[in-house]
C-alpha atoms as a PDB file:
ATOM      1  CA  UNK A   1      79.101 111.485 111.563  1.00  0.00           C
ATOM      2  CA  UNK A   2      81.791 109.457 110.455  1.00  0.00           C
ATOM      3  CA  UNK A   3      84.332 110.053 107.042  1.00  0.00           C
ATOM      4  CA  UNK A   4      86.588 107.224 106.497  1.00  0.00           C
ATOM      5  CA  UNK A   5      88.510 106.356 102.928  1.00  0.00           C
ATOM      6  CA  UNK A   6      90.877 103.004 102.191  1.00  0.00           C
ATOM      7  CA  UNK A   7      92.720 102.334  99.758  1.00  0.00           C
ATOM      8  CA  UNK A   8      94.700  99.313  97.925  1.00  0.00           C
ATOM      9  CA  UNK A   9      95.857  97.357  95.330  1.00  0.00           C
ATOM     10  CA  UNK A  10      94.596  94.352  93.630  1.00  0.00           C
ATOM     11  CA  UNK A  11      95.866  92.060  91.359  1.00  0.00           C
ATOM     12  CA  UNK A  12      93.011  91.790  88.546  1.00  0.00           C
ATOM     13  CA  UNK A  13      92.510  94.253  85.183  1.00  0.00           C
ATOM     14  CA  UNK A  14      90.476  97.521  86.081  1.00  0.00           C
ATOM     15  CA  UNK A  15      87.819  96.558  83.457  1.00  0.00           C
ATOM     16  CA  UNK A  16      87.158  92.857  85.417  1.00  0.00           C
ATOM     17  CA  UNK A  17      87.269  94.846  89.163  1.00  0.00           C
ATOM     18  CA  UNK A  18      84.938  97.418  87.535  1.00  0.00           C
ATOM     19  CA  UNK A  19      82.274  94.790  86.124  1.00  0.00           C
ATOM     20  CA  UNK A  20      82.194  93.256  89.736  1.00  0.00           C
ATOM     21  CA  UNK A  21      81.472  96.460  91.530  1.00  0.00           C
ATOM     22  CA  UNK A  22      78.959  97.113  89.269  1.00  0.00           C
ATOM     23  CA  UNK A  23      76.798  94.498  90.167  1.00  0.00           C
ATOM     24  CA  UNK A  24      75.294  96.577  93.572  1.00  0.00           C
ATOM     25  CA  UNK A  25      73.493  93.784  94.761  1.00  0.00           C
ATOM     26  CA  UNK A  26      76.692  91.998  95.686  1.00  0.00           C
ATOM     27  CA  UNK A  27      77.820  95.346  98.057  1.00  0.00           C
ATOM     28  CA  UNK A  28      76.053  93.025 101.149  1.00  0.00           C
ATOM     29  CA  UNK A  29      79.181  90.849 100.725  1.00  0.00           C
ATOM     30  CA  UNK A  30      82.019  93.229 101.375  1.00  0.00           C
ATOM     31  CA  UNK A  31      80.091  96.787 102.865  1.00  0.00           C
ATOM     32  CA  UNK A  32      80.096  96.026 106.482  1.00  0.00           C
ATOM     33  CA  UNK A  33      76.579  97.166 107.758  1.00  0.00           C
ATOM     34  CA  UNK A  34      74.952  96.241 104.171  1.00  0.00           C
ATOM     35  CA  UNK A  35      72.519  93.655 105.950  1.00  0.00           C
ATOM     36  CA  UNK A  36      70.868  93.622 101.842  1.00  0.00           C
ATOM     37  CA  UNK A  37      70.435  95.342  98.791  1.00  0.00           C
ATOM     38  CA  UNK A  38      66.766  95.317  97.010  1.00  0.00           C
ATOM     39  CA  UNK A  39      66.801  97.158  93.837  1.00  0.00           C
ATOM     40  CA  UNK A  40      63.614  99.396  92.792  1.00  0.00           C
ATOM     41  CA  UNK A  41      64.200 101.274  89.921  1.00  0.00           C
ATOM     42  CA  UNK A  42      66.423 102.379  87.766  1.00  0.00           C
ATOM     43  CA  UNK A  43      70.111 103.012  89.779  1.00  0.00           C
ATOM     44  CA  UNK A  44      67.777 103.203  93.007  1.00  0.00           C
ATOM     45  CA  UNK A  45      68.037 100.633  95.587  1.00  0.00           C
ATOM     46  CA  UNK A  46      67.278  99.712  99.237  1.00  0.00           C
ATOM     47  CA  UNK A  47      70.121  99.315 101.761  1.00  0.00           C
ATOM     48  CA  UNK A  48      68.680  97.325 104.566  1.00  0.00           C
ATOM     49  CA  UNK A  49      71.905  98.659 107.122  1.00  0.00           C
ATOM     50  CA  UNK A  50      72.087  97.316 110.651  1.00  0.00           C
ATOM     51  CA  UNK A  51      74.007 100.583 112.849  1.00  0.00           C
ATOM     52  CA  UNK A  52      75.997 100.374 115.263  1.00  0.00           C
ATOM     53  CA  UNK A  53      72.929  99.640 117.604  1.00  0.00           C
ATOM     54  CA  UNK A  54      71.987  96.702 116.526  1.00  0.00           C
ATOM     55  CA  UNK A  55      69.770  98.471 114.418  1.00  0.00           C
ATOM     56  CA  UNK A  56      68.101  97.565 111.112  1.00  0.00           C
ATOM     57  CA  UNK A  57      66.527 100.089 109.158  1.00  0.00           C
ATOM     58  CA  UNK A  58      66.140 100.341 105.541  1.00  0.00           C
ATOM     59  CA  UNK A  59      67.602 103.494 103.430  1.00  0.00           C
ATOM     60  CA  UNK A  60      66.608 104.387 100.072  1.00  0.00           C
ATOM     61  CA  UNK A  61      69.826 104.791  97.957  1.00  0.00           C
ATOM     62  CA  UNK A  62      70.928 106.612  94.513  1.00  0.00           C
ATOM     63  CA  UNK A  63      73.758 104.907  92.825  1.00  0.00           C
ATOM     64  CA  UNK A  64      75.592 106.587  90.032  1.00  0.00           C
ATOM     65  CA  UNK A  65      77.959 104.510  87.755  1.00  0.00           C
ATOM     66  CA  UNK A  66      80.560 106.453  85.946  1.00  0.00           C
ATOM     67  CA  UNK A  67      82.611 103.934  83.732  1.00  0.00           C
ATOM     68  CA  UNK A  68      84.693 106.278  82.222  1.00  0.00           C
ATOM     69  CA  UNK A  69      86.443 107.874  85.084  1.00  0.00           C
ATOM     70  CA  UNK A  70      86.091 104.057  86.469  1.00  0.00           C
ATOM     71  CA  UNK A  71      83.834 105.314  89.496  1.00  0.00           C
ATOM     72  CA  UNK A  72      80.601 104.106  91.581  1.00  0.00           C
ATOM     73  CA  UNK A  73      78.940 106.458  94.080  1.00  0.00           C
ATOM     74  CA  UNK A  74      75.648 106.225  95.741  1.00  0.00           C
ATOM     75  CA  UNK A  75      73.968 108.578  98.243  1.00  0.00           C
ATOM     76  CA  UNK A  76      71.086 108.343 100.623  1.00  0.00           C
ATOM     77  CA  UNK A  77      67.821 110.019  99.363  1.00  0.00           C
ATOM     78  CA  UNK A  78      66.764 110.566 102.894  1.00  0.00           C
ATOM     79  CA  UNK A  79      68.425 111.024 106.379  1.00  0.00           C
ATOM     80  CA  UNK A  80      70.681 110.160 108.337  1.00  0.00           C
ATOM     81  CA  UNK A  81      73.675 110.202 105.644  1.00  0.00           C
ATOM     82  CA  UNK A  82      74.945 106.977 104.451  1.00  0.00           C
ATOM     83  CA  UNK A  83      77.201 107.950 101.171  1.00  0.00           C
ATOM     84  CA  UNK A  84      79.971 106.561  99.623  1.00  0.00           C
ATOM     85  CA  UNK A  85      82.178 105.882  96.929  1.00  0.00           C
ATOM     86  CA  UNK A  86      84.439 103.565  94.841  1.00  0.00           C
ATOM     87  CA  UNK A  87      87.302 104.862  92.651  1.00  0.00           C
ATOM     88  CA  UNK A  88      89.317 102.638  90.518  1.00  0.00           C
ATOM     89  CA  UNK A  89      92.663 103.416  88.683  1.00  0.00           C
ATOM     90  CA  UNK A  90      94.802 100.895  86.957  1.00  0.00           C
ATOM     91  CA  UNK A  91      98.020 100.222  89.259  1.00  0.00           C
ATOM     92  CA  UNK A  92      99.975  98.571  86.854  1.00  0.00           C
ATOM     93  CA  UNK A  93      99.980  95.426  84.393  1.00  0.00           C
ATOM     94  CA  UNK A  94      96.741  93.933  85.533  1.00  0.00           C
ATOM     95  CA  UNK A  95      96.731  95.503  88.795  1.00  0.00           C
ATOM     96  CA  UNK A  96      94.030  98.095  90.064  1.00  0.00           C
ATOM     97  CA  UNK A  97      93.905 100.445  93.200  1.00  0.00           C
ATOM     98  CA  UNK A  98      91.097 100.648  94.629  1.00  0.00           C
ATOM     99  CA  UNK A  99      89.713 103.626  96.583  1.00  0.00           C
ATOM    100  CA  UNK A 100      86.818 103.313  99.175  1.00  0.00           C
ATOM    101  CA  UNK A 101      85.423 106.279 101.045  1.00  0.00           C
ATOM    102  CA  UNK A 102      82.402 106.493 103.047  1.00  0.00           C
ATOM    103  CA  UNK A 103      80.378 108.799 105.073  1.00  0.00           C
ATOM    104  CA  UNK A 104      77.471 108.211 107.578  1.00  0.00           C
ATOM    105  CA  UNK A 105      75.643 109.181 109.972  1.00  0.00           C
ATOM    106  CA  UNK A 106      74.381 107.109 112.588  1.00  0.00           C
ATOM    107  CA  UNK A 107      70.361 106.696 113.354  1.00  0.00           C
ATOM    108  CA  UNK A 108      69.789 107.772 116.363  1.00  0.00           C
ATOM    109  CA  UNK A 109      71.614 108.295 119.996  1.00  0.00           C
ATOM    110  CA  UNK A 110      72.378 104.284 120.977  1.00  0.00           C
ATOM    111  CA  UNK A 111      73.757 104.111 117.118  1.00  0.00           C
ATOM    112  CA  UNK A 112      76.296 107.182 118.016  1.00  0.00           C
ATOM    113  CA  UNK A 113      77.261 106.169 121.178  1.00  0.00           C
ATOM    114  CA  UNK A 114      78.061 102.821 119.544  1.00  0.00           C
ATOM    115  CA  UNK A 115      79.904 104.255 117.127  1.00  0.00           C
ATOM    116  CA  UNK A 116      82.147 106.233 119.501  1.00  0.00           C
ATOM    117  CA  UNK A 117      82.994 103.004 121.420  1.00  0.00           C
ATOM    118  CA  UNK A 118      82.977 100.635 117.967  1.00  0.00           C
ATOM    119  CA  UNK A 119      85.713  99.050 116.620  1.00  0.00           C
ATOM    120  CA  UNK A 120      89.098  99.358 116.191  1.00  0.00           C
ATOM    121  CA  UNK A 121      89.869  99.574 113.006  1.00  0.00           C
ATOM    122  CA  UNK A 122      87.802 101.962 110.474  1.00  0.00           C
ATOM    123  CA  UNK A 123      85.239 100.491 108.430  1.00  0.00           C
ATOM    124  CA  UNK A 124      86.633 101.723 105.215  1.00  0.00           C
ATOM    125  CA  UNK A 125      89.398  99.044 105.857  1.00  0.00           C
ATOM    126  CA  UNK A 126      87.706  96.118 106.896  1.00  0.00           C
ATOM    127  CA  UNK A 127      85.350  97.055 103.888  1.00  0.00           C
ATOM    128  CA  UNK A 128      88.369  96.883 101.800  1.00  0.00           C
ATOM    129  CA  UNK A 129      89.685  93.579 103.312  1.00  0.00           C
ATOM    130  CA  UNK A 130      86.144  92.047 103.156  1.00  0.00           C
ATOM    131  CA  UNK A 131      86.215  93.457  99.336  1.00  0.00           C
ATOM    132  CA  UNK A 132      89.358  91.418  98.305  1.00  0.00           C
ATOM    133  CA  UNK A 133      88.347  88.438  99.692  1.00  0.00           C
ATOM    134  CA  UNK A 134      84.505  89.221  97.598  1.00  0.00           C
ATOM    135  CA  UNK A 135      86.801  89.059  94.103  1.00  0.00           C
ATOM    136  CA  UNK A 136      89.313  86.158  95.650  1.00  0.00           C
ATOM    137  CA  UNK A 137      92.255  88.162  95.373  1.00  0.00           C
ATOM    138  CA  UNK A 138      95.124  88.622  97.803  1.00  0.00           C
ATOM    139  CA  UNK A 139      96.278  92.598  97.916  1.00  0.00           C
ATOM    140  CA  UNK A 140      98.980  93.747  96.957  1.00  0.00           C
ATOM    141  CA  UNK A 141      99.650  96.525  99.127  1.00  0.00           C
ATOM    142  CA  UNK A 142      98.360  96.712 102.519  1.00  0.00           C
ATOM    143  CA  UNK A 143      94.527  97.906 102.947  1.00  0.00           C
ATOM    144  CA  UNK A 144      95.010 100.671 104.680  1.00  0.00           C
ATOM    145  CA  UNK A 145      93.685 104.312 105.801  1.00  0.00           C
ATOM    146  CA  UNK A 146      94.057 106.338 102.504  1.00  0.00           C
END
């Protein structure tokens, strides 16, 4: 099982980074592994997440907004783990940090060996990285390990 968190700062209002998290169907375009998102209910989606193994497999998700503390976390309803969250503080005059951390698990033995021998930088950054470019922003501090 993996824990990773990121963190950085953007250069757009809280409120405006906020409204684009919020839209979870958009997650496929920065959450690396996020092949799709396929919302079923209310706050309950479907991840369709390719592992480390070339895997796809589909993993029903709770997502719980919190727009007062400025927050978005979502949690698998099943196994193997595949949580997360999103924290947002303002950083500044029209700046906002932005906090990533995730933990999962990986499906299965080829997915864990995969992820022993994956890549070289943590997910949570590239995540981050993949993030700024999602709301066209250049950061302002390094993405980095939290």
């Amino acid at each position: 099982m993996t824990h990773q968190e990121a963190s950085s700062v953007v250069k757009l209002p809280l409120a405006r980074v906020y409204e684009r998290l919020a839209r979870v169907e958009d997650w496929p375009q920065f959450l690396m592994g996020v092949e799709a998102v396929r919302r079923t209910g209310h706050d309950r989606f479907v991840f369709t997440v390719k592992d480390g193994a070339n895997r796809v497999r589909d993993v029903d998700i709770a997502v719980g907004r919190r727009p007062g503390e400025h927050r978005i976390a979502w949690h698998a309803l099943g196994a193997p783990k595949f949580d997360g969250e999103l924290r947002l503080a303002e950083a500044g005059s029209q700046h906002t940090r932005v906090h990533l951390m995730l933990t999962a698990e990986p499906a299965g033995f080829l997915a864990g060996l995969s992820e022993m021998v994956g890549a070289s930088a943590p997910a949570a950054v590239i995540d981050l990285q993949r993030l700024e470019a999602h709301l066209g922003v250049a950061p302002m501090t390094g993405s980095g390990p939290a």
